[in-house]
Protein backbone atom coordinates (compact mmCIF):
# COMPACT_ATOMS: atom_id res chain seq x y z
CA UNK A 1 148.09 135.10 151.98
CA UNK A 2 145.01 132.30 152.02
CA UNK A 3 141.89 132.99 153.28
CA UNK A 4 138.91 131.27 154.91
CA UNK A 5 135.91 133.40 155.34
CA UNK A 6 133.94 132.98 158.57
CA UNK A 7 130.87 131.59 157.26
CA UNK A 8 133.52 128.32 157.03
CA UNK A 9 133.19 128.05 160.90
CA UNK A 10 129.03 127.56 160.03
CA UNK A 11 129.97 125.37 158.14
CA UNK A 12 131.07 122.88 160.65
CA UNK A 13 127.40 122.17 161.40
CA UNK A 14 126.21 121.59 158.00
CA UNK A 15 129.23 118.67 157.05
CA UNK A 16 130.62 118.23 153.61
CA UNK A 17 128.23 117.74 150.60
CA UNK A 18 129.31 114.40 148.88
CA UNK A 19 126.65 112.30 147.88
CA UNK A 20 124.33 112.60 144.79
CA UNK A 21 121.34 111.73 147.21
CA UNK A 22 122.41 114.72 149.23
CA UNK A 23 122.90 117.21 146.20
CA UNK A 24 119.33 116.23 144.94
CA UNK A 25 117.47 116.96 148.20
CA UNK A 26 119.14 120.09 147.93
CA UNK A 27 118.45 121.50 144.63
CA UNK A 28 114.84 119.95 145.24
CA UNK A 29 114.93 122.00 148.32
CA UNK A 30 115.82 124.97 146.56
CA UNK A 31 113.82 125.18 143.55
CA UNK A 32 110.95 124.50 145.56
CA UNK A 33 111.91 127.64 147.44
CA UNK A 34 112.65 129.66 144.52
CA UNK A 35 109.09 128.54 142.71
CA UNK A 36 107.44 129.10 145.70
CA UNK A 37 105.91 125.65 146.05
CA UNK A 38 105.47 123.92 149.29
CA UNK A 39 108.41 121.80 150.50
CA UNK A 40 108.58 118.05 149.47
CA UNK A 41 106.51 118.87 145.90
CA UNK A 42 109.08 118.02 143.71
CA UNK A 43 109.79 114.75 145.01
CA UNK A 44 106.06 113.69 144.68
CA UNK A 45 105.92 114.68 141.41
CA UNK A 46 108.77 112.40 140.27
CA UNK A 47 106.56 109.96 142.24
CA UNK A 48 103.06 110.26 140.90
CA UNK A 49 104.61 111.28 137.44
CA UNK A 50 103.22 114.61 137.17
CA UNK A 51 104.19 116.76 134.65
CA UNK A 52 104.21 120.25 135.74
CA UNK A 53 104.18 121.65 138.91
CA UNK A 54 103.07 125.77 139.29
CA UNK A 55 102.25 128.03 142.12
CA UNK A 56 101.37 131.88 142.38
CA UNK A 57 104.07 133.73 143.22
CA UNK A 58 104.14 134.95 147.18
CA UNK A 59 104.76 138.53 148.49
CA UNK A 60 108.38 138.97 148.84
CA UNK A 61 108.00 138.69 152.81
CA UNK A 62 106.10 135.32 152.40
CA UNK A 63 108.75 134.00 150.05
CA UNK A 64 111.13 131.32 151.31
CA UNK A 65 114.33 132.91 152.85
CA UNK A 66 116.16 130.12 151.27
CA UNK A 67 115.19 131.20 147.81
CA UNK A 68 118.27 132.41 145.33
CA UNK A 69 118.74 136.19 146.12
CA UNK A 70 117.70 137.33 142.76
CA UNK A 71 115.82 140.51 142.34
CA UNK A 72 112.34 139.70 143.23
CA UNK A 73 111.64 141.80 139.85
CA UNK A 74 110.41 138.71 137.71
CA UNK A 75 106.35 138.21 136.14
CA UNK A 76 106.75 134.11 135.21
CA UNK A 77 109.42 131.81 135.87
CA UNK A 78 109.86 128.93 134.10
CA UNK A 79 111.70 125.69 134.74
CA UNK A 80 112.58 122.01 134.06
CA UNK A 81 113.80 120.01 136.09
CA UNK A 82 114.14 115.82 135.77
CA UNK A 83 111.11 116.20 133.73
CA UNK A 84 109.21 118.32 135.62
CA UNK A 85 107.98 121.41 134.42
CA UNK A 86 108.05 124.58 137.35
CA UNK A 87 106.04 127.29 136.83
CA UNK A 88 105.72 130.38 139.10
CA UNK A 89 103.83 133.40 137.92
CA UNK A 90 102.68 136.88 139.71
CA UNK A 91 99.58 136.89 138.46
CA UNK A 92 96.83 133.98 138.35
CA UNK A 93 95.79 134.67 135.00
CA UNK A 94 99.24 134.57 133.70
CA UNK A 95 100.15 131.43 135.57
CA UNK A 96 96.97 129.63 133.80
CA UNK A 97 97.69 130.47 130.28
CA UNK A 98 101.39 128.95 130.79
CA UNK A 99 100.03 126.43 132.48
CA UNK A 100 97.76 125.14 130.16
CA UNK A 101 100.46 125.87 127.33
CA UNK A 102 102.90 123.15 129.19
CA UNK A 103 100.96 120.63 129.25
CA UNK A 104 101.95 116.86 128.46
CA UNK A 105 105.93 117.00 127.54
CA UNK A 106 106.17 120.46 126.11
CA UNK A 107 108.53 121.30 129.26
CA UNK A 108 111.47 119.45 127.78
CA UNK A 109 111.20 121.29 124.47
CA UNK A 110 110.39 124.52 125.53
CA UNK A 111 113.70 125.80 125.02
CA UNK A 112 113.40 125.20 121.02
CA UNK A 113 113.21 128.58 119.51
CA UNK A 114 109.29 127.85 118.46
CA UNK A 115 108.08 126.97 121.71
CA UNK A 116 109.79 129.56 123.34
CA UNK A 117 108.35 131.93 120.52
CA UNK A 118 104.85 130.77 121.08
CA UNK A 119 105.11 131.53 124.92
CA UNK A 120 106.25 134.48 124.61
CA UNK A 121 103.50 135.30 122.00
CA UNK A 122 101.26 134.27 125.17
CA UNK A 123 102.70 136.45 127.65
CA UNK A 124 102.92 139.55 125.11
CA UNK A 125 98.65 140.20 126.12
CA UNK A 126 99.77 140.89 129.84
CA UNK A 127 102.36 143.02 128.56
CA UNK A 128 105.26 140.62 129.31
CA UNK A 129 108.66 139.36 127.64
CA UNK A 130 110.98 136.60 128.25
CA UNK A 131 113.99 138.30 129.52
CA UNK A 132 116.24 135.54 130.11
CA UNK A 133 117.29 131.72 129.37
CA UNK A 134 119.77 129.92 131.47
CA UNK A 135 120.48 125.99 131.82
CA UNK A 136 122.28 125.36 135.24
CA UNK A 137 124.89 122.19 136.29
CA UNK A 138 125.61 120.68 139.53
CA UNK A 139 128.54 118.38 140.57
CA UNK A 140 128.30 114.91 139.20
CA UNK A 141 129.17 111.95 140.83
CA UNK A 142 132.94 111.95 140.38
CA UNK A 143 133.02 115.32 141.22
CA UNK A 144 131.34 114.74 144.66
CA UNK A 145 133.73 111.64 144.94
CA UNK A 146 136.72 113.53 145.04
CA UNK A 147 135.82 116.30 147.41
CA UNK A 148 137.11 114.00 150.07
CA UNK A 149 141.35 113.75 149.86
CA UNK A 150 142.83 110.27 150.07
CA UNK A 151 144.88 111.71 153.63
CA UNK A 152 141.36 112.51 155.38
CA UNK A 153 140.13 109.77 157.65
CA UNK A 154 135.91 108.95 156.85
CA UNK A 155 133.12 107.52 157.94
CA UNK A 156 130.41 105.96 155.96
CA UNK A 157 127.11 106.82 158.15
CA UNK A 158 123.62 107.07 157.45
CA UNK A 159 122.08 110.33 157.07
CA UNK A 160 118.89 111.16 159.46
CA UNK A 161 117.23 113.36 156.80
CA UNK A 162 114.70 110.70 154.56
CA UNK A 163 115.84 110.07 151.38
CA UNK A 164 119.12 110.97 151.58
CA UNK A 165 120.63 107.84 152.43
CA UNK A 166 124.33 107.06 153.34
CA UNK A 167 126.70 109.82 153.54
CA UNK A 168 130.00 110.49 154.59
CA UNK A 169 131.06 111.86 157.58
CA UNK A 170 134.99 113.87 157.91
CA UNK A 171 136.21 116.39 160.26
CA UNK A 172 135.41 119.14 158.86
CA UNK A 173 138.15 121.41 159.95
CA UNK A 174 140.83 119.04 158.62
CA UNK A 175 138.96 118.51 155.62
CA UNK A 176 139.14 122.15 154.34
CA UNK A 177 142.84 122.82 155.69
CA UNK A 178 143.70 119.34 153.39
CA UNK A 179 141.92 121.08 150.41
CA UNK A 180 143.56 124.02 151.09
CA UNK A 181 147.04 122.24 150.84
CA UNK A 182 146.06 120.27 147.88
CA UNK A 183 144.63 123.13 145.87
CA UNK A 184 147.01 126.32 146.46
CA UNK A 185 150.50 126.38 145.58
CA UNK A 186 152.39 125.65 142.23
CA UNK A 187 150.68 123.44 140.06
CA UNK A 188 151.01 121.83 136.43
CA UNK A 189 147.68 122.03 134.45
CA UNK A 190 147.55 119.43 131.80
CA UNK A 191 145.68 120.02 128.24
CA UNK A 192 145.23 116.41 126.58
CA UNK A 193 143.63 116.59 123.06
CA UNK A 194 140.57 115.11 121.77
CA UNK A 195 140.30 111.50 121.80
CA UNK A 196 139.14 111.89 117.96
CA UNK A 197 141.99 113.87 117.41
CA UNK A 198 144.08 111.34 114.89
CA UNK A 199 140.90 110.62 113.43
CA UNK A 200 140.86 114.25 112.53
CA UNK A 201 144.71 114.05 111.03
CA UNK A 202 145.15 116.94 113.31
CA UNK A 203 148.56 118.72 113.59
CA UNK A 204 150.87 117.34 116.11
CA UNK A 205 151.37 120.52 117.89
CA UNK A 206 147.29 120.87 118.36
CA UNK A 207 147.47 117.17 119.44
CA UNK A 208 150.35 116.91 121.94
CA UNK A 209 149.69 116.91 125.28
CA UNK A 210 150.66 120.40 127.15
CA UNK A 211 151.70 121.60 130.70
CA UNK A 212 151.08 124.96 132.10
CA UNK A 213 152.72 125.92 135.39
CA UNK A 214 150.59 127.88 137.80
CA UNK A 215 150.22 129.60 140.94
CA UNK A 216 147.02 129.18 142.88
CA UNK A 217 145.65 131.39 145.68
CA UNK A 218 142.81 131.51 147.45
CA UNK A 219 141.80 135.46 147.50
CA UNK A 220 141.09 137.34 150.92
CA UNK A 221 138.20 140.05 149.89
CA UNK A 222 141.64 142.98 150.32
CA UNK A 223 143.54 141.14 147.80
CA UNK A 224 140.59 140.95 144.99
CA UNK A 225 138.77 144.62 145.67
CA UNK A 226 141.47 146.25 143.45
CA UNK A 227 139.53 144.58 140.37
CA UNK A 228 136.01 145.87 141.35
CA UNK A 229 134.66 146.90 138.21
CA UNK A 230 137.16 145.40 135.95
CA UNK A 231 135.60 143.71 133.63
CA UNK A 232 138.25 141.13 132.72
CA UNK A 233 136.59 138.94 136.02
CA UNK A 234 133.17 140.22 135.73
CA UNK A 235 132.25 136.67 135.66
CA UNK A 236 134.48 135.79 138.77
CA UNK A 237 133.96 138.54 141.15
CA UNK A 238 130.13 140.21 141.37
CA UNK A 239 130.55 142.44 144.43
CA UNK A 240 126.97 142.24 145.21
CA UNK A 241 125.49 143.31 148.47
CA UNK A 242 122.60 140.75 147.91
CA UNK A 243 124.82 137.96 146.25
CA UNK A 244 128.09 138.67 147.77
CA UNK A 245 132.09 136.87 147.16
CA UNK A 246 132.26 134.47 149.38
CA UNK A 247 135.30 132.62 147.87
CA UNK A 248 137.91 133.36 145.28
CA UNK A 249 140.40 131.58 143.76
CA UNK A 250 143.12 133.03 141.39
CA UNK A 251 145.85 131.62 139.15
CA UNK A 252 149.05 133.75 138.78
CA UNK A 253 152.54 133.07 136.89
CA UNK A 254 154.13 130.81 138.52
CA UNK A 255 156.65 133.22 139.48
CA UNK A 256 154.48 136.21 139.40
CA UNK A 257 154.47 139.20 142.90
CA UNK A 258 151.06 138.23 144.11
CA UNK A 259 150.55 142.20 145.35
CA UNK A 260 151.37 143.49 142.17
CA UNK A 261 150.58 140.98 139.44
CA UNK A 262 147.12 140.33 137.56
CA UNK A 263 145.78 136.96 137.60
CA UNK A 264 145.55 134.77 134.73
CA UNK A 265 142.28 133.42 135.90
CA UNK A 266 140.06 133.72 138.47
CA UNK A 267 136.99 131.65 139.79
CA UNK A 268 134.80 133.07 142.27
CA UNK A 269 131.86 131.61 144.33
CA UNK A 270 128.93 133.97 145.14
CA UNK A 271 126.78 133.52 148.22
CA UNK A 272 123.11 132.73 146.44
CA UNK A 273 121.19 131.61 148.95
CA UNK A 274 121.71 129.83 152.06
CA UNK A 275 121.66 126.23 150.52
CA UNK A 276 123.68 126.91 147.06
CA UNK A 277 126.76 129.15 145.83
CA UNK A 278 126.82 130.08 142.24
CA UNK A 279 130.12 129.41 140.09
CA UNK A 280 131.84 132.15 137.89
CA UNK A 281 135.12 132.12 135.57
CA UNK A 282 137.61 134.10 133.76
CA UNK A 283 140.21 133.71 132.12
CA UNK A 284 142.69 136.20 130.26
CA UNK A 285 142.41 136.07 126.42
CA UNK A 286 146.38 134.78 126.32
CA UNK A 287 146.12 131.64 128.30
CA UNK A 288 142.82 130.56 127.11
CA UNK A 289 142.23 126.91 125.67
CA UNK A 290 144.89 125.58 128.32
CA UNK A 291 142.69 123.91 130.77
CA UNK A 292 142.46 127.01 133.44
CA UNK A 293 139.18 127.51 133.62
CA UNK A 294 137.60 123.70 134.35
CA UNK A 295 141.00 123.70 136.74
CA UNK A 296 139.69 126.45 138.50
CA UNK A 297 136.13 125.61 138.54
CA UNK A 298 136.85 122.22 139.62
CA UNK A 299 138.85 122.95 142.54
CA UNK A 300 136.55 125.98 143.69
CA UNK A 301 133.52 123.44 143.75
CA UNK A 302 135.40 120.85 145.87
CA UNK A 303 135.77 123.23 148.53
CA UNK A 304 132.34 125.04 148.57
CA UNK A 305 131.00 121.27 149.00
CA UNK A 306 133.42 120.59 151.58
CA UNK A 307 131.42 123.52 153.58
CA UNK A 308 128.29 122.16 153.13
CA UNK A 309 126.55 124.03 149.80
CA UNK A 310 125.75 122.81 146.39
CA UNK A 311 128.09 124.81 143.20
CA UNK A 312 125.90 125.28 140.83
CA UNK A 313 127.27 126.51 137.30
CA UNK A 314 124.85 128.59 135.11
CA UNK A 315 125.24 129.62 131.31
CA UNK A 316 123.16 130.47 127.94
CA UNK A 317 122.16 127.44 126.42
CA UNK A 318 124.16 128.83 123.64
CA UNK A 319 127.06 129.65 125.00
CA UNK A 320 128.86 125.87 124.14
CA UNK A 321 132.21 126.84 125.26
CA UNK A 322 130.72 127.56 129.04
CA UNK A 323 129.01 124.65 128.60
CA UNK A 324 132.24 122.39 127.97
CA UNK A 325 134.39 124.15 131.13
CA UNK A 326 131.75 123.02 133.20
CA UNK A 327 131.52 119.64 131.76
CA UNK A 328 135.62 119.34 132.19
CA UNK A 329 135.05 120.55 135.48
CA UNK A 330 133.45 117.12 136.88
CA UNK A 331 129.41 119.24 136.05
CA UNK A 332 126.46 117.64 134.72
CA UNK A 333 123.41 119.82 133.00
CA UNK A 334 120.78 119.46 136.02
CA UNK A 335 118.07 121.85 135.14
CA UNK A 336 116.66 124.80 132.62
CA UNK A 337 115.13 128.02 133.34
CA UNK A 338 113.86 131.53 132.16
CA UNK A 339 112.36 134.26 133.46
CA UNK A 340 109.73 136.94 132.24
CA UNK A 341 109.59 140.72 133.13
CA UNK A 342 107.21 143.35 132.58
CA UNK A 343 107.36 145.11 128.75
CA UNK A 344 107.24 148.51 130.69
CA UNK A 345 110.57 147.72 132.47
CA UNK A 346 112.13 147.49 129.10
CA UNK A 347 114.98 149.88 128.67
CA UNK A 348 114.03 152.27 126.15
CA UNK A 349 116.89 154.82 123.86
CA UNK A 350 116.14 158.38 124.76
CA UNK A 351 117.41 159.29 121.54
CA UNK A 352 115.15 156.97 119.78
């Protein structure tokens, strides 16, 4: 059984995302929202060539409602994006001392260990802790370019938002039943090796090209609650009231009983705010290193931009596996961020 969720029929009004001007006005949009600066600031910052950007942060009610549904929990956050250093902070004293500490180009080092060290050294006086690193990736341009199936007739029009240029315009209906047809179904995923593989005098049987055969579903919400809590698609499937599923997509055996058998893989796309849907994967130890995951990831983010929102892909800036899935998967590194908490939210042992 496939399934389209109704915020798809919504998505009618919004049109398919497939132009880089588009996704930038976007994510501008929405880190703007999420660092509580006024609307347009990011773009005249590029302009002017300012180097950091920061703003108090706002009582929850005054926030944006099209920030990222994170728990408003957060002391300092702390981004960079294009350049541009964004800094948000809950208290004014706070926000100065990290705003002084960014000056000049420091924002596109700060996530070397020393810098990061040294700010954190800053923030330990007001009793606060970096408590997270991320760096996110949108779709790149081939990506967007392929959202669109050759069978889908298009128009080239220009958009009436500033800035955002030509964009193209598809039924959208049509569009997500052909993506639908293209995507689900038995499919061959193909593993080439690295072009530097003879270079490497590599064995053949790491070199040769491989096929996997597949069977891809999009989830209804029935068919995926029998894995809440299983932490094999932790990644995939969140089951958040504030951030909930809002698409699945699972790869089976290609002759597996859907109702009874486990998926190999699973990508799911979580509703994070009303302008962006955030990208997870899993895949089963066993079929790992066989191309699943970018598969999956790939044709998940064609058909959240084919309902109007931006995938975005987030990871540790350690974790270089994640990092190469969503490079295979048509993403480009777009922007860096942490976050700070209060020491006294730290959980403490009982024991200790």
């Amino acid at each position: 059984m496939n399934y389209i969720s109704g915020d798809h029929l919504r998505a009618q009004m919004r049109g398919a995302v497939t132009t880089l001007d588009r996704v930038r006005h976007i994510l501008a949009a929405q880190l703007e929202a999420d660092f509580c600066l006024p609307a347009g600031a990011i773009s005249q910052a590029q302009n002017l060539g300012a180097e950091v950007l920061s703003a108090l942060q706002l009582p929850a009610e005054e926030m944006s409602a099209s920030r990222r549904r994170n728990a408003d929990t957060w002391e300092l956050r702390v981004g960079n994006y294009l350049g541009v250093g964004l800094l948000c902070a809950k208290y004014h004293r706070v926000l100065k001392t990290a705003t002084e500490y960014m000056r000049g180009d420091l924002s596109n080092w700060l996530g070397d260990y020393a810098p990061l060290r040294q700010l954190n050294e800053l923030l330990t006086p007001y009793s606060q802790q970096v408590s997270g690193t991320s760096v996110y990736y949108t779709p790149s341009r081939n990506l967007l370019e392929s959202v669109v199936p050759p069978d889908i007739p298009e128009q080239e029009v220009k958009c009436a938002v500033p800035g955002i240029g030509m964009m193209r315009r598809v039924d959208s209906g049509a569009l997500r039943e052909s993506l639908r047809q293209h995507i689900c179904g038995l499919h061959k995923v193909t593993t080439v090796p690295n072009a530097s593989a003879d270079a490497l005098e590599a064995d053949e049987d790491d070199t040769a090209v491989s096929e996997f055969s597949v069977r891809i579903e999009l989830l209804h919400p029935e068919q995926y609650e029998r894995f809440r809590g299983d932490p094999r698609y932790s990644n995939a499937l969140g089951f958040s009231d504030r951030r909930p599923d809002i698409m699945v997509l699972a790869a089976f055996d290609s002759d597996a009983d859907l109702a009874l058998a486990e998926p190999l893989a699973m990508a799911g796309a979580s509703d994070d705010s009303p302008l962006m849907r955030q990208i997870g994967i899993d895949v089963l130890p066993q079929v790992r290193q066989r191309g699943l995951a970018a598969h999956l990831v790939y044709e998940l983010s064609r058909m959240v931009l084919a309902d109007g929102y931006v995938p975005f892909y987030g990871t540790s800036p350690s974790h270089v596996l994640s990092q190469r899935v969503a490079l295979a998967a048509g993403f480009i590194p777009t922007w860096w961020e942490f976050v700070s908490t209060s020491m006294h939210d730290m959980p403490l042992d009982e024991a200790s």
